[in-house]
N, C-alpha and C. Protein backbone atom coordinates (compact mmCIF):
# COMPACT_ATOMS: atom_id res chain seq x y z
N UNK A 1 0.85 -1.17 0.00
CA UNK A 1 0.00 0.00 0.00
C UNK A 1 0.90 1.24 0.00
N UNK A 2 0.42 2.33 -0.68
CA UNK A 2 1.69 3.61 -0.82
C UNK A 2 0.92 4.78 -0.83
N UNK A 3 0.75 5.08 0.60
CA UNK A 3 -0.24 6.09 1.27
C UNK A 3 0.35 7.08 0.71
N UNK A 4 -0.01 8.21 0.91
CA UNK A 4 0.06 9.78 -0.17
C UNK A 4 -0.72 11.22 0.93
N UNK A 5 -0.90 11.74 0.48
CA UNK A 5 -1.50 13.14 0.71
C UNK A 5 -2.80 13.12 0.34
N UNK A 6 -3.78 14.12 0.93
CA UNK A 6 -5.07 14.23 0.46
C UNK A 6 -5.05 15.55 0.62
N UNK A 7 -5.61 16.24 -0.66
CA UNK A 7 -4.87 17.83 -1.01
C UNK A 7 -6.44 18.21 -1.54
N UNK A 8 -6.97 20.01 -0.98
CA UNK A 8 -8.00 20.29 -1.84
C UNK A 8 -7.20 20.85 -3.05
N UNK A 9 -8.14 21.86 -3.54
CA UNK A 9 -8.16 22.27 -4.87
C UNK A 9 -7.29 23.33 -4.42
N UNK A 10 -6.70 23.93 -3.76
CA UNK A 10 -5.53 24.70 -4.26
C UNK A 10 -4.37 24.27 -4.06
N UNK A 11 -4.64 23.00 -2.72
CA UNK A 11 -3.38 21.70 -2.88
C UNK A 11 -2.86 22.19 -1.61
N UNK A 12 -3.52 22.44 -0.68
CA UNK A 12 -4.04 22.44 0.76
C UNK A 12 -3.55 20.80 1.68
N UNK A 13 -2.68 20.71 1.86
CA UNK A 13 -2.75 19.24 2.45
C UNK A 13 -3.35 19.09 3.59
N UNK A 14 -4.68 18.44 3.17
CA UNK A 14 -5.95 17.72 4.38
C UNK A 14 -5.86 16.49 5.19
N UNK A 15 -5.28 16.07 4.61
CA UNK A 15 -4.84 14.98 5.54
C UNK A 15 -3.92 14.03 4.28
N UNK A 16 -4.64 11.99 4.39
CA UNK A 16 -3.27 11.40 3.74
C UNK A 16 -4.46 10.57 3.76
N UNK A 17 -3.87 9.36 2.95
CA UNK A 17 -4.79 8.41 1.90
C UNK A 17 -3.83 6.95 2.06
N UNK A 18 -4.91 6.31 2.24
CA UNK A 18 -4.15 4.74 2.18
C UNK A 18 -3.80 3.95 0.97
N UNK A 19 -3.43 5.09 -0.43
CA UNK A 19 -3.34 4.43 -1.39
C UNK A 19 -4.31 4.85 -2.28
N UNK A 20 -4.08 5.28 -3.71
CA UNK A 20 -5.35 5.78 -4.33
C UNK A 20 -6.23 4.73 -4.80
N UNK A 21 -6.26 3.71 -5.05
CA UNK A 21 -6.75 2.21 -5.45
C UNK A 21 -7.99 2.67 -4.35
N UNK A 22 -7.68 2.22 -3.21
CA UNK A 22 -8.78 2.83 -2.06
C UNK A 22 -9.85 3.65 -2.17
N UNK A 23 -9.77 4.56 -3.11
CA UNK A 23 -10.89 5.34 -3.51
C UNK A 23 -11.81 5.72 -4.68
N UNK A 24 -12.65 6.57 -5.05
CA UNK A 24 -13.36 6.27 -6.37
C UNK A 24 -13.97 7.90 -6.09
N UNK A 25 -14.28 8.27 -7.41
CA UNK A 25 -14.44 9.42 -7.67
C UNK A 25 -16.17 9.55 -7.71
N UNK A 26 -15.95 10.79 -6.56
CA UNK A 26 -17.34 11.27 -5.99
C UNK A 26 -17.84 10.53 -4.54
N UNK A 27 -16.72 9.71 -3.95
CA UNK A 27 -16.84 9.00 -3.04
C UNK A 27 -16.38 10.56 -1.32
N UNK A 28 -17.51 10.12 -0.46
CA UNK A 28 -17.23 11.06 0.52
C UNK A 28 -17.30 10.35 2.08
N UNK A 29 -17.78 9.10 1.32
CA UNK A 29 -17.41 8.34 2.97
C UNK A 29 -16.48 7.63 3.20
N UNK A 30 -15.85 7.59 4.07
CA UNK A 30 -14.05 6.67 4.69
C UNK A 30 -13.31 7.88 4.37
N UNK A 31 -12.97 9.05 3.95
CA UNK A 31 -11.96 9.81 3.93
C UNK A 31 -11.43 10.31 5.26
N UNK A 32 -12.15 10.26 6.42
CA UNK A 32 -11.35 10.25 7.46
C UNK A 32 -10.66 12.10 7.53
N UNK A 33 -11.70 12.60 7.04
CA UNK A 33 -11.12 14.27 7.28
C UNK A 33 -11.76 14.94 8.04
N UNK A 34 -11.30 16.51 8.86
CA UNK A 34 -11.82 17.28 9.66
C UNK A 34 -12.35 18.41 8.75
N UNK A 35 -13.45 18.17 8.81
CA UNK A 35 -14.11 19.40 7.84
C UNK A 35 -15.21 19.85 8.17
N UNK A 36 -16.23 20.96 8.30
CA UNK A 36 -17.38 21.17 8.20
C UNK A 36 -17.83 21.38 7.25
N UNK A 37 -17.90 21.13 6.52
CA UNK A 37 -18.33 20.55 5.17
C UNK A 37 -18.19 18.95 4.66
N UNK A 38 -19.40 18.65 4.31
CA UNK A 38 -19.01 17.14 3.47
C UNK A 38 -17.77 17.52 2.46
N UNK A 39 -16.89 16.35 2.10
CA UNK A 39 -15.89 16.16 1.17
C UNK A 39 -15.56 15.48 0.34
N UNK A 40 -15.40 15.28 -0.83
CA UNK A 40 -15.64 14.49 -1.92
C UNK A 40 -14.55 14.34 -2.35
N UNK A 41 -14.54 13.31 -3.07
CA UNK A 41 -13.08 12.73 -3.89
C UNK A 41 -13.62 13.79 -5.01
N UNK A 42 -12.53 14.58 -5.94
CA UNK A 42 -12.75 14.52 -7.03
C UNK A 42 -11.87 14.29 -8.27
N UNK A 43 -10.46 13.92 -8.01
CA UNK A 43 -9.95 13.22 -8.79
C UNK A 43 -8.72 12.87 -8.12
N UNK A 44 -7.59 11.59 -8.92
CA UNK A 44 -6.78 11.13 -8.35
C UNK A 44 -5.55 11.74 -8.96
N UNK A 45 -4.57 12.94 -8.73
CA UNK A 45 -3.59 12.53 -8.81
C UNK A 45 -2.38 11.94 -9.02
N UNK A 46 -2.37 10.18 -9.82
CA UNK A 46 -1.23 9.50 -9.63
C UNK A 46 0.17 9.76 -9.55
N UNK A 47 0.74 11.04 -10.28
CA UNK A 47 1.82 11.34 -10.94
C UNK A 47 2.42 12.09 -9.35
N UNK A 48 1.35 12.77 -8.59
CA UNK A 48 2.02 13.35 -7.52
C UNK A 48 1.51 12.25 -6.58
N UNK A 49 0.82 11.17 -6.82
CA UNK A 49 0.08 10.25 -5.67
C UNK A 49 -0.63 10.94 -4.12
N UNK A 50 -1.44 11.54 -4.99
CA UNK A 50 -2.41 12.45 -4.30
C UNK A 50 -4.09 12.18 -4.23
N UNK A 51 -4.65 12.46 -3.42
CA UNK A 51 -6.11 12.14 -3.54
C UNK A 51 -6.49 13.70 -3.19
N UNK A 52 -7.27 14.35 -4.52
CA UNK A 52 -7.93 15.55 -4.43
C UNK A 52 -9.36 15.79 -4.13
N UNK A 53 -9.73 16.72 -3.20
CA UNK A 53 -11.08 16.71 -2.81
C UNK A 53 -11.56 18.12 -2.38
N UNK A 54 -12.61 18.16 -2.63
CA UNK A 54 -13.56 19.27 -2.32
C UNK A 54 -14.89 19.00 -2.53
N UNK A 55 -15.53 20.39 -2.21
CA UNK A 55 -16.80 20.25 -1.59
C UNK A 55 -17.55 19.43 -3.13
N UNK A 56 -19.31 19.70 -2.06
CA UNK A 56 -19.86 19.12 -3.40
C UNK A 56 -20.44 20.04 -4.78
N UNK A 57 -20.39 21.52 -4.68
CA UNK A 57 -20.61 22.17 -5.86
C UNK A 57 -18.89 22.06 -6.58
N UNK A 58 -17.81 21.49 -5.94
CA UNK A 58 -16.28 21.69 -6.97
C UNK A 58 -16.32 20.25 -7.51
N UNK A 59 -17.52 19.20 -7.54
CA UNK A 59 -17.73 17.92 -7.76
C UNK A 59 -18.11 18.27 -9.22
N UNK A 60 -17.89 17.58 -10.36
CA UNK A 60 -18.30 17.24 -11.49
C UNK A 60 -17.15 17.69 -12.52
N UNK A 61 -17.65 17.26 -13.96
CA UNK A 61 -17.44 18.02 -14.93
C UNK A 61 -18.23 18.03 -16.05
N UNK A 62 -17.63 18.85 -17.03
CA UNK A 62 -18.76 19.11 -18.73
C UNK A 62 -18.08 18.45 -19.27
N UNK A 63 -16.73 17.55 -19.58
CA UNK A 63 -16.49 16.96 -20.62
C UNK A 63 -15.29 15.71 -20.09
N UNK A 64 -15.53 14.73 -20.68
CA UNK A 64 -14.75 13.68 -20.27
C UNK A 64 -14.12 12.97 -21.89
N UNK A 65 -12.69 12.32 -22.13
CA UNK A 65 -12.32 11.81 -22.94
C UNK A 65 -12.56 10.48 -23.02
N UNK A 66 -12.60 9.15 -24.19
CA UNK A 66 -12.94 8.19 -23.99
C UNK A 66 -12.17 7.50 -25.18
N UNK A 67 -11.32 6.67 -24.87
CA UNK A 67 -10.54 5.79 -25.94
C UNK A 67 -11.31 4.19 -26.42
N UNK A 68 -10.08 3.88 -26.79
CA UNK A 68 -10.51 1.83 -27.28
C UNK A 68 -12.17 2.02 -27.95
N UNK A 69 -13.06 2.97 -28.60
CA UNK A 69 -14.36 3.23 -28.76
C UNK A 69 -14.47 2.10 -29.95
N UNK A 70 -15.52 1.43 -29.45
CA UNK A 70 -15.97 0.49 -30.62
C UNK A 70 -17.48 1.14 -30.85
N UNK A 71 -17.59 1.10 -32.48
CA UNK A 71 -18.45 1.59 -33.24
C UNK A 71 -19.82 0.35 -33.54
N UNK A 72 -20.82 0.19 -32.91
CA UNK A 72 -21.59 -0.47 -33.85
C UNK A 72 -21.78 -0.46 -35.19
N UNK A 73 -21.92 0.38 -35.67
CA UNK A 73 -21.74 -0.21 -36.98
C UNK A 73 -20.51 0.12 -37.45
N UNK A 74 -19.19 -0.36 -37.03
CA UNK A 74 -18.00 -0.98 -37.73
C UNK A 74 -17.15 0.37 -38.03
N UNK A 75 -17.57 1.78 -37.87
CA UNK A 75 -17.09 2.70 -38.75
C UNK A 75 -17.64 3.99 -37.55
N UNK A 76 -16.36 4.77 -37.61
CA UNK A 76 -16.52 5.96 -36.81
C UNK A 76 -17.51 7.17 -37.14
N UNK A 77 -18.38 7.62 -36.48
CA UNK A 77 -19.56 8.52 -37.30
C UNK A 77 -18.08 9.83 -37.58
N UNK A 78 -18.44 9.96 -38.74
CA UNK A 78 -17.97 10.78 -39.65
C UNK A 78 -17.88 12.62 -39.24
N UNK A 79 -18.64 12.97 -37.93
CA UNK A 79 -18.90 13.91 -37.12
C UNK A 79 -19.32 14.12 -36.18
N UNK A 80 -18.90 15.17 -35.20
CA UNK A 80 -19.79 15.70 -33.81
C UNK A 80 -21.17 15.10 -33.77
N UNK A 81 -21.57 14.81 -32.78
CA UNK A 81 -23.41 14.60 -33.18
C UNK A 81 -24.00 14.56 -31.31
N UNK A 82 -25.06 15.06 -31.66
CA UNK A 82 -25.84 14.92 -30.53
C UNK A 82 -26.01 12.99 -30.21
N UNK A 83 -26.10 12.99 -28.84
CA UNK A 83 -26.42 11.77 -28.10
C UNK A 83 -26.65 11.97 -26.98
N UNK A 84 -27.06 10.85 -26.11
CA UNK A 84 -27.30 10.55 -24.58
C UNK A 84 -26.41 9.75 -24.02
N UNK A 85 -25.72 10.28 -23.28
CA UNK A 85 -24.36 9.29 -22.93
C UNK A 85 -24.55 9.17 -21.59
N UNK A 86 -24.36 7.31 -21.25
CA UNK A 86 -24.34 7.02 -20.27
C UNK A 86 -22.84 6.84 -19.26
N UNK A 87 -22.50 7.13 -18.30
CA UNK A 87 -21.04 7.13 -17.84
C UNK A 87 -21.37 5.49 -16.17
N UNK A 88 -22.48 5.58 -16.16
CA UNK A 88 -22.93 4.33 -15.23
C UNK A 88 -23.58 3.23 -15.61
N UNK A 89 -23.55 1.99 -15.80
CA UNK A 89 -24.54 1.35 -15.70
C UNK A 89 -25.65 1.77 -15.08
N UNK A 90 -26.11 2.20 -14.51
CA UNK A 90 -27.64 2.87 -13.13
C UNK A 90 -27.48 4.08 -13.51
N UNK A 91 -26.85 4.90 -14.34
CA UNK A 91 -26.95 6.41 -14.39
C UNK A 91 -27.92 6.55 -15.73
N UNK A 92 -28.45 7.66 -15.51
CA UNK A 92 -29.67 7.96 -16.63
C UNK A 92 -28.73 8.42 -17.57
N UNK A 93 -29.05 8.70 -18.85
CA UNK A 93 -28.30 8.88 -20.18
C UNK A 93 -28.55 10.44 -19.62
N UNK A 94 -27.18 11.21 -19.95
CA UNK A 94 -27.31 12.46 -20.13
C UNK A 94 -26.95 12.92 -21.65
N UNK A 95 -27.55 14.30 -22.18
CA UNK A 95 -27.63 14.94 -23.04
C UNK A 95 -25.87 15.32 -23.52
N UNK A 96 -25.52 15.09 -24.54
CA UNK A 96 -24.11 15.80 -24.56
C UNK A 96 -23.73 15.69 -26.61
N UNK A 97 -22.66 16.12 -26.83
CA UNK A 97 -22.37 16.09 -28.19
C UNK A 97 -21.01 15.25 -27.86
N UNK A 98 -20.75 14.36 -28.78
CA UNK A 98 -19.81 13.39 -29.17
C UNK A 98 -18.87 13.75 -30.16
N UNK A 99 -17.69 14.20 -29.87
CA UNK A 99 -16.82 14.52 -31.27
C UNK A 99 -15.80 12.96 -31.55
N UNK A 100 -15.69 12.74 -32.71
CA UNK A 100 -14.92 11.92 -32.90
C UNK A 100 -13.38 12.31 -33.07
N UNK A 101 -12.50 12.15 -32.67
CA UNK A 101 -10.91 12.29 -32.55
C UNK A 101 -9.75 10.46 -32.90
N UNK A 102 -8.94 11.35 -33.67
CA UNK A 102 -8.13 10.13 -34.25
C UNK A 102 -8.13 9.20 -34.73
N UNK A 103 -9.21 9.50 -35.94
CA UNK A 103 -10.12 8.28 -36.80
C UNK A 103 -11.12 8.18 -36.28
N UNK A 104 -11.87 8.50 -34.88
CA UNK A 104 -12.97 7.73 -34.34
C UNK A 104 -12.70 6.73 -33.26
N UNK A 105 -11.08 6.33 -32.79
CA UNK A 105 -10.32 5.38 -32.21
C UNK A 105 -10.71 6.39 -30.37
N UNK A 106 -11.06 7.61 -30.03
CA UNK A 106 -11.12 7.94 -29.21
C UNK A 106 -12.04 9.15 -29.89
N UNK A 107 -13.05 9.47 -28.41
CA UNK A 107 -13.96 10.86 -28.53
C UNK A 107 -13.53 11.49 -27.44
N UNK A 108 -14.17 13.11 -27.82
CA UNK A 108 -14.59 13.78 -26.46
C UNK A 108 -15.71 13.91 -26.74
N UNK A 109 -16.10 13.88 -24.90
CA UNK A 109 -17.83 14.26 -24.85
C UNK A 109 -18.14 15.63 -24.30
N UNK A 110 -18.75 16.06 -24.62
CA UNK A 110 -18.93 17.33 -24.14
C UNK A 110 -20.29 17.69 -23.31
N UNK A 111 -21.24 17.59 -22.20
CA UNK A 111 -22.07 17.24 -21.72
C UNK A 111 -22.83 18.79 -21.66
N UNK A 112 -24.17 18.77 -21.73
CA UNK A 112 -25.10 20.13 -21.02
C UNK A 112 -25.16 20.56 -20.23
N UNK A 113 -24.90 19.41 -19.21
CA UNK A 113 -24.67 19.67 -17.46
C UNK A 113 -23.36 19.46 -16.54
N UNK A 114 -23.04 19.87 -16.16
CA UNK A 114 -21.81 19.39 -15.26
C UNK A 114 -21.99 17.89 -14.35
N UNK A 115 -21.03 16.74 -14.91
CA UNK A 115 -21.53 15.51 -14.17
C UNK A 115 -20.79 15.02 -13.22
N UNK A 116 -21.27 14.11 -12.19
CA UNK A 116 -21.03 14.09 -11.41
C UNK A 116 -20.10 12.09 -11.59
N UNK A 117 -19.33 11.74 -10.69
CA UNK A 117 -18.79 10.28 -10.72
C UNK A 117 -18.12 10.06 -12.16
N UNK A 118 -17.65 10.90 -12.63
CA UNK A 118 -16.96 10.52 -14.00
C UNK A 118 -15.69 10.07 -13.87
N UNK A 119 -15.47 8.77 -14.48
CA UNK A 119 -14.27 7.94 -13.74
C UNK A 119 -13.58 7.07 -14.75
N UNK A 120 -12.14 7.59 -14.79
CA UNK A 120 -11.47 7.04 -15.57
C UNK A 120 -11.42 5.58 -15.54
N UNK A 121 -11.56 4.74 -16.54
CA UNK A 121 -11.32 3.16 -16.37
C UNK A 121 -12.96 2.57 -16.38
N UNK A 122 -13.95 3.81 -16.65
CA UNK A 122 -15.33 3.30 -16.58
C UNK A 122 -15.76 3.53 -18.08
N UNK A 123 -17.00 2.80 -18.46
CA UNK A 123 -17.91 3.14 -19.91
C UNK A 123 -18.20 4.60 -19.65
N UNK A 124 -18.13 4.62 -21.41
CA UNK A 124 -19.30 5.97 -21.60
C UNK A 124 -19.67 5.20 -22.95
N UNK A 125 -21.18 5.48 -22.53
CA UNK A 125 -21.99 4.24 -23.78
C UNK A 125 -22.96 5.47 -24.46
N UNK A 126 -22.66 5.53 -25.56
CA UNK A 126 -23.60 6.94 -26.50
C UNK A 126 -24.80 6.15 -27.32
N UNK A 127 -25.64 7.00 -27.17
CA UNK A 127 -26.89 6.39 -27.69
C UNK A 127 -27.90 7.69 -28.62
N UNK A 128 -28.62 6.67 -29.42
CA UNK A 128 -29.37 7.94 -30.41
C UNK A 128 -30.59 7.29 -30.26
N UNK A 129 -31.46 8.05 -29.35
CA UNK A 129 -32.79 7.28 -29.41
C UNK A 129 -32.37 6.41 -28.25
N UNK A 130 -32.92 5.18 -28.69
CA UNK A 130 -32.73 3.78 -28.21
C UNK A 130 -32.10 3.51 -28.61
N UNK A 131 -31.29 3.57 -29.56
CA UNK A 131 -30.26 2.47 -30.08
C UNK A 131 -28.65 3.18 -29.72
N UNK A 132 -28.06 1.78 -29.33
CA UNK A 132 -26.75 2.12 -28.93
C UNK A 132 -25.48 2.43 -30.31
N UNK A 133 -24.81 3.90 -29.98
CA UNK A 133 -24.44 3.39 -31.26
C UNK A 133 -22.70 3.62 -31.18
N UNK A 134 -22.54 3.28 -30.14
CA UNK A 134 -20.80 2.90 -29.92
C UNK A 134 -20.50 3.45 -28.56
N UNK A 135 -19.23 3.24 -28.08
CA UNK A 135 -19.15 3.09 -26.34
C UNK A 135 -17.05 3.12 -26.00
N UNK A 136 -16.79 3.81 -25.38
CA UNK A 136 -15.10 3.45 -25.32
C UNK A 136 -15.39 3.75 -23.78
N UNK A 137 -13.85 3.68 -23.23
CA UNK A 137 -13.40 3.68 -21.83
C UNK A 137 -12.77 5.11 -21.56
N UNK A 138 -13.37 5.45 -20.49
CA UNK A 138 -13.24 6.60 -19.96
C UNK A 138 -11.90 6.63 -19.20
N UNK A 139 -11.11 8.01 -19.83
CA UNK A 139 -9.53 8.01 -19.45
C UNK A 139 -9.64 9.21 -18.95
């Protein structure tokens, strides 16, 4: 295990972390901090092996990247396009535009709302309508 720092957003050291593996983004219980305020993971760090956190309006974002994207039908849509992208299994599809980047081999998403639990190493599954129409891993 290779405990670290737990730093807010201006890099405030709040306390220390048993390892970033240990935690998950948007997670606010087990952090073990003195705050009056609830505290949220909101992203990890690795490079400084840090666990960053703040409150819950500094929680989310509008756009997340997504590689390895496999295309249902076989071929990268040819442009930006409106969809409903899911980032959870249990999460409702949110509203966002899909650009395709580097053939279509990776997108960015660009969302309406600021979201919340967006987590590298998870799906983002884009959909038109009902129908699914391609999905990569969130980096």
């Amino acid at each position: 295990m290779l405990s670290g720092e737990i730093v807010d957003l201006r890099g405030t050291v709040v306390g220390r972390h048993n390892g970033l593996a240990e935690y998950t983004i948007g997670q606010r219980k087990g952090l073990r901090l003195v705050s009056t305020v609830p505290m949220y993971v909101l992203r990890k760090d690795i490079g400084a092996n840090a666990l960053v956190v703040g409150t819950a309006g500094e929680l989310g974002v509008n756009k997340l990247t997504a590689g390895g994207v496999n295309w249902i039908a076989g071929r990268a849509m040819p442009a930006a396009f409106a969809a409903e992208v899911k980032t959870r299994y249990t999460a409702r599809a949110q509203s966002a535009e899909v650009t395709p980047i580097e053939n279509g081999n990776r997108v960015q998403v660009d969302f309406e709302q600021k979201q919340r639990d967006i987590t590298p190493g998870q799906a983002a599954v884009f959909y038109m309508e009902d129908l699914v129409v391609g999905g990569g891993i969130i980096e």
